[in-house]
Structures are given as C-alpha cells and as structure tokens.
C-alpha atoms as a PDB file:
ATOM      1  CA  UNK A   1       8.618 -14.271 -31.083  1.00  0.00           C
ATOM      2  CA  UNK A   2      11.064 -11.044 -31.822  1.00  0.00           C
ATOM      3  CA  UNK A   3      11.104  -8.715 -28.449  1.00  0.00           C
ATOM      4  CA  UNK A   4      13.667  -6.222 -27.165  1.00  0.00           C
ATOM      5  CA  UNK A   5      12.481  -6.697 -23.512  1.00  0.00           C
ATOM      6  CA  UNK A   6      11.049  -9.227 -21.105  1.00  0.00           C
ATOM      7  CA  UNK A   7       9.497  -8.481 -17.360  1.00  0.00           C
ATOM      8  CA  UNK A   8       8.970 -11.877 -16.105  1.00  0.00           C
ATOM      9  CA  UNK A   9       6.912 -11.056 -12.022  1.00  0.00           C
ATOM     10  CA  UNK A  10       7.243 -14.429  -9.869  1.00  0.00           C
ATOM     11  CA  UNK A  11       4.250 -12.783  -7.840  1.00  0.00           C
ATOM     12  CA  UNK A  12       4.349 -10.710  -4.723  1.00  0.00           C
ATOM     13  CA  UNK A  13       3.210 -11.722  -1.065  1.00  0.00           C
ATOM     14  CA  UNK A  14       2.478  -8.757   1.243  1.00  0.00           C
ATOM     15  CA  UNK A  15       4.647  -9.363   4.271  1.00  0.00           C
ATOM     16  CA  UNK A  16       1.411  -8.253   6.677  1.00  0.00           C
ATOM     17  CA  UNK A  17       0.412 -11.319   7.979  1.00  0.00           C
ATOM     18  CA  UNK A  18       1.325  -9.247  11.718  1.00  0.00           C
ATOM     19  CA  UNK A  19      -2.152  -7.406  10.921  1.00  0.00           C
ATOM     20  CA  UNK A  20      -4.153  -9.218  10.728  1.00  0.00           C
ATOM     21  CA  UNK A  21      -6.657  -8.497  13.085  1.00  0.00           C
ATOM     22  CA  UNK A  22      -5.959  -5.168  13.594  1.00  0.00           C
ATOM     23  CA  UNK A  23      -6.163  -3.891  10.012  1.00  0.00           C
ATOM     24  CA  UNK A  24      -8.344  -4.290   7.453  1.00  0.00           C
ATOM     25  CA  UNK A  25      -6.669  -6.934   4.885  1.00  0.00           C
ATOM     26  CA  UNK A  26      -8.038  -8.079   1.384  1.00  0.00           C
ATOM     27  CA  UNK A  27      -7.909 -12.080   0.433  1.00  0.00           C
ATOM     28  CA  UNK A  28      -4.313 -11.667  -0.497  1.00  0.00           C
ATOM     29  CA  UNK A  29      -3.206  -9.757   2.658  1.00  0.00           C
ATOM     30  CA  UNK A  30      -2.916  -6.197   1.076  1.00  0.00           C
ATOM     31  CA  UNK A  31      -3.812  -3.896   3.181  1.00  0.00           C
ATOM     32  CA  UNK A  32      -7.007  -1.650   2.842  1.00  0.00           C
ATOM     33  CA  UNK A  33      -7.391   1.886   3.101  1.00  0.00           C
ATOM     34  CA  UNK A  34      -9.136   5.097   1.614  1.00  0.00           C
ATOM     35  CA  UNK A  35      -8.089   7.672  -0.499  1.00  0.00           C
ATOM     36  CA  UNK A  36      -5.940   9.393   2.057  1.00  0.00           C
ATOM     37  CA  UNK A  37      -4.136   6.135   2.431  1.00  0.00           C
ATOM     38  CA  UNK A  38      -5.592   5.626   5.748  1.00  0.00           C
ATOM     39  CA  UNK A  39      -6.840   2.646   7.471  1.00  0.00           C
ATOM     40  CA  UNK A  40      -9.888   1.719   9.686  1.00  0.00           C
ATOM     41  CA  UNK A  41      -7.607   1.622  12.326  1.00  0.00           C
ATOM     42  CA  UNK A  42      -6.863   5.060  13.968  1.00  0.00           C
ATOM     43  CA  UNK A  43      -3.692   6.608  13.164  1.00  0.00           C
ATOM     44  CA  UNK A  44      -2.484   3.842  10.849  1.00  0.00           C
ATOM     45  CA  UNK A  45      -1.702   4.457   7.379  1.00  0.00           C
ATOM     46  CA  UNK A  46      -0.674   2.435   4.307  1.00  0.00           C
ATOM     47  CA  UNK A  47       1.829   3.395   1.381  1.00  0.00           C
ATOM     48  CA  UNK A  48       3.502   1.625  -1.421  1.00  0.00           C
ATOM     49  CA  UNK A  49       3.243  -1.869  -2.517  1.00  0.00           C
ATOM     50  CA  UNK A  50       1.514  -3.571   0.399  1.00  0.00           C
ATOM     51  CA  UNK A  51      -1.237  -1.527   0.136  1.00  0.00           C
ATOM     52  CA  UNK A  52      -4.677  -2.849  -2.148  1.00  0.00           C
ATOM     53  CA  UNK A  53      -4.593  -1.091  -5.318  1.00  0.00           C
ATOM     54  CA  UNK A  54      -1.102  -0.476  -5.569  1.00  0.00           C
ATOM     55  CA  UNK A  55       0.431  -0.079  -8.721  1.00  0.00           C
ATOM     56  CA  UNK A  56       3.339  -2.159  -7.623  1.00  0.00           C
ATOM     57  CA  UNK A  57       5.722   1.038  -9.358  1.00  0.00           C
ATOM     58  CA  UNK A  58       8.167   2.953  -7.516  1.00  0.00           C
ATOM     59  CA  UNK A  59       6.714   6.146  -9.045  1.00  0.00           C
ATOM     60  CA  UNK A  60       3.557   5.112  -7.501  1.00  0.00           C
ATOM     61  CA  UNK A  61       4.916   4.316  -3.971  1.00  0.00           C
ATOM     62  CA  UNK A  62       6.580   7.412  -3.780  1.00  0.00           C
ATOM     63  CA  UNK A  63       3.556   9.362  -4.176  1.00  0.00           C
ATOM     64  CA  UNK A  64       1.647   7.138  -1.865  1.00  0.00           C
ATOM     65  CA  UNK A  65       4.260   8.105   0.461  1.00  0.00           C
ATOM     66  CA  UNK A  66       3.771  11.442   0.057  1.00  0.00           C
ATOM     67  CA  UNK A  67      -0.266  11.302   0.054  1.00  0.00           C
ATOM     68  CA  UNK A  68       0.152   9.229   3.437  1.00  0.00           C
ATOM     69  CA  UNK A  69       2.673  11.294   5.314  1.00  0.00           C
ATOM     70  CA  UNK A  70       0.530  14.637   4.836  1.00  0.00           C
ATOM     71  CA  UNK A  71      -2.322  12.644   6.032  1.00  0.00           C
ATOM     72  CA  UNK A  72      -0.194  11.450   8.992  1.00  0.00           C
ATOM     73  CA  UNK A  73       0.525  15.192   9.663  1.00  0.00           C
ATOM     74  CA  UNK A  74      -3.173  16.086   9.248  1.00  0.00           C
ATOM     75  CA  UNK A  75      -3.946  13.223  11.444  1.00  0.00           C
ATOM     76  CA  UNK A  76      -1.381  14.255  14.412  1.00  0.00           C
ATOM     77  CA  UNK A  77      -2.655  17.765  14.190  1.00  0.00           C
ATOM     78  CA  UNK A  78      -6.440  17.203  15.345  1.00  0.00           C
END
C-alpha cells in the first residue's frame, strides 16, 4: 500500500474517573453535557477532549473553550 501519511491513535482514556458521581459520565468516562457545554451539575462545565462528542481536534477544543467560558460568564452573571 503507497501512502504519504499515517495517523496511527493508541486510544484515549478520559482522566475523569474523580467525577464520577458528581457528573454525568458516558460508559467510557467522557463527560456529558448540553450544547452550552454545561453539565447537570450546577456551575460545571466541560470543554475539549474529555468531553462526549468531542472531536478529539485542537480546532475543536478551542472552540469548546470558547462556547464554555461565555457560558461560564452567562452562568456567574444570574
């Protein structure tokens, strides 16, 4: 097989395993949350990689971390 490139991913294990129990986790430990990046837990938000649904990108955790820290904001301000 003729390729120019190869991305080999050994698999990724969400370092949450202090949530659980206090915020929501899927079967693999990722944590949940809405569109606003936000959890069930009150005042606790999710961004990047560890989150469920991540892309696993760093284009896509920098805009998570954008989407979550304006919710944070719109959070603190209520």
């Amino acid at each position: 097989m003729n390729v120019e490139g190869v991305l080999v991913r050994i698999g990724v294990k969400p370092n949450t395993d202090f949530l659980k129990g206090k915020v929501p986790l899927d079967n693999r430990g990722y944590i949940l949350v809405d569109e606003k990046l936000a959890t069930k837990a009150p005042g606790v938000f999710a961004a990047g990689d560890v989150r469920a649904g991540s892309a696993m990108q760093i284009t896509t955790a920098v805009g998570d971390g954008t989407v979550a820290a304006l919710s944070v904001e719109k959070y603190l301000l209520k």
